[in-house]
C-alpha atoms as a PDB file:
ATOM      1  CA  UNK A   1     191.403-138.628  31.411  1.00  0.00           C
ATOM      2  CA  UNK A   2     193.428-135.635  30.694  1.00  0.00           C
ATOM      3  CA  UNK A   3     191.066-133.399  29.405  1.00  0.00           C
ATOM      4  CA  UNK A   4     188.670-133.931  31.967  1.00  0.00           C
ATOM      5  CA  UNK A   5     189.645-134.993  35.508  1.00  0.00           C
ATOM      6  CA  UNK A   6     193.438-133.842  35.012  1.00  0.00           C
ATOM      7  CA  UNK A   7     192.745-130.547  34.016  1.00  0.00           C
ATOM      8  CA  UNK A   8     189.626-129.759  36.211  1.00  0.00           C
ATOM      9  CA  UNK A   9     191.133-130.734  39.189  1.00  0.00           C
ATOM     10  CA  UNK A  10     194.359-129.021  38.638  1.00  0.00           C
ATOM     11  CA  UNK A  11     193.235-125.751  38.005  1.00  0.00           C
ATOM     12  CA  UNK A  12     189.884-126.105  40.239  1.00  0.00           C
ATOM     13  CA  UNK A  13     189.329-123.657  43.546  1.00  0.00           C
ATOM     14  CA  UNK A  14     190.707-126.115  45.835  1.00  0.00           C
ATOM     15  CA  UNK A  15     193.761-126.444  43.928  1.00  0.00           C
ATOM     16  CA  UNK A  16     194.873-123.021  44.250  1.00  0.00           C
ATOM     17  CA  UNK A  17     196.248-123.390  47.933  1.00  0.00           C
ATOM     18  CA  UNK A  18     198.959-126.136  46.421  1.00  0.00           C
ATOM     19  CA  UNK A  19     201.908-126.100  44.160  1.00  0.00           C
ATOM     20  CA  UNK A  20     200.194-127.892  41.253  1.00  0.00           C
ATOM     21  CA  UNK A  21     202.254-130.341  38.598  1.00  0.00           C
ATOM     22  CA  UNK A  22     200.563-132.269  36.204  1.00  0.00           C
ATOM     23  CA  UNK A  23     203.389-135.344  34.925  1.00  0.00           C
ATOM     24  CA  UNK A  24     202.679-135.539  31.289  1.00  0.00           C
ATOM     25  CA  UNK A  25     203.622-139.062  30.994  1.00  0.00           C
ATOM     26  CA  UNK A  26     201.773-140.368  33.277  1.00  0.00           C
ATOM     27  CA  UNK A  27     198.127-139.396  32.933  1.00  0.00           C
ATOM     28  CA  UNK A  28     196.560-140.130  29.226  1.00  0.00           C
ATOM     29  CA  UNK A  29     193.274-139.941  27.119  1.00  0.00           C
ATOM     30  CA  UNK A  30     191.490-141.571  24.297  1.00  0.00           C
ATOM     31  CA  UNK A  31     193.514-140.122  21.925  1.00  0.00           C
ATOM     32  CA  UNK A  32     196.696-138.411  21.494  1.00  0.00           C
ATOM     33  CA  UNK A  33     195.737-134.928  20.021  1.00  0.00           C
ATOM     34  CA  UNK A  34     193.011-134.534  23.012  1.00  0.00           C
ATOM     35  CA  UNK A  35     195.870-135.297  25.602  1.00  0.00           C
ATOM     36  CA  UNK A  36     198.198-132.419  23.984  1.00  0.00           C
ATOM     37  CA  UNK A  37     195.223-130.245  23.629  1.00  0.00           C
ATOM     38  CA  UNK A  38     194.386-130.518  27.251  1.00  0.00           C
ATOM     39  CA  UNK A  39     198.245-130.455  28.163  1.00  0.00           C
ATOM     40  CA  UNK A  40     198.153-126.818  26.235  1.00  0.00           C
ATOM     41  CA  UNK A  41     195.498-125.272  27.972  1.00  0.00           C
ATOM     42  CA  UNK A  42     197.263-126.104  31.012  1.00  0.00           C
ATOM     43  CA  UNK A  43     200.775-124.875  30.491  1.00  0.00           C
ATOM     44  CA  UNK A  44     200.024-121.461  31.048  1.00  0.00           C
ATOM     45  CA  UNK A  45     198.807-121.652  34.545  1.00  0.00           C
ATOM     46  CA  UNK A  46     200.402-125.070  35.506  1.00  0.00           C
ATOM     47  CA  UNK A  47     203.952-126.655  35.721  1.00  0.00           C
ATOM     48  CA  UNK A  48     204.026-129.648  33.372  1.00  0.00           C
ATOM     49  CA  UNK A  49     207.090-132.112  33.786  1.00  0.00           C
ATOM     50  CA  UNK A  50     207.383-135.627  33.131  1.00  0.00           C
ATOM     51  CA  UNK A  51     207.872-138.310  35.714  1.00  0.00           C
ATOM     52  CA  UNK A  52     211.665-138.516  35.173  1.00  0.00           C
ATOM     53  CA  UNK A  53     211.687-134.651  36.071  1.00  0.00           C
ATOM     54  CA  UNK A  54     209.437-134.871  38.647  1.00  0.00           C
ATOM     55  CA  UNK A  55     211.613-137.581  40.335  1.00  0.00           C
ATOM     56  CA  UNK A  56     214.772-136.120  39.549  1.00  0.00           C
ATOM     57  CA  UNK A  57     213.488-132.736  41.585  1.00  0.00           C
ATOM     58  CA  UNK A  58     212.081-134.725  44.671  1.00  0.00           C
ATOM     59  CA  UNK A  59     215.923-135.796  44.761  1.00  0.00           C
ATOM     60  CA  UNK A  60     217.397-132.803  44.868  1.00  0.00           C
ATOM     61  CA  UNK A  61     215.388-131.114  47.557  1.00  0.00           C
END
């Protein structure tokens, strides 16, 4: 769930030593407003892309 085991994990202690992306379309929760709430909180100290974006970067590296 996004608000919970997305956005604890990502920004958690153990985290910090990797280059953190959450996909936004590919993790959800039981509701729509709690999945943009959590996505919020995490823009500011995470990259947020969507799988297309994600993909589309693995391909140019």
């Amino acid at each position: 769930m996004t608000q919970n085991c997305v956005t604890h994990t990502a920004i958690s202690e153990q985290a910090k030593e990797y280059d953190v992306e959450v996909l936004t379309d590919v993790c959800t929760t039981v509701s729509e407003m709690l999945h943009l709430i959590a996505l919020n909180a995490l823009a500011p100290r995470i990259k947020l892309l969507d799988a297309k974006q994600a993909l589309l970067s693995l391909q140019s590296n």
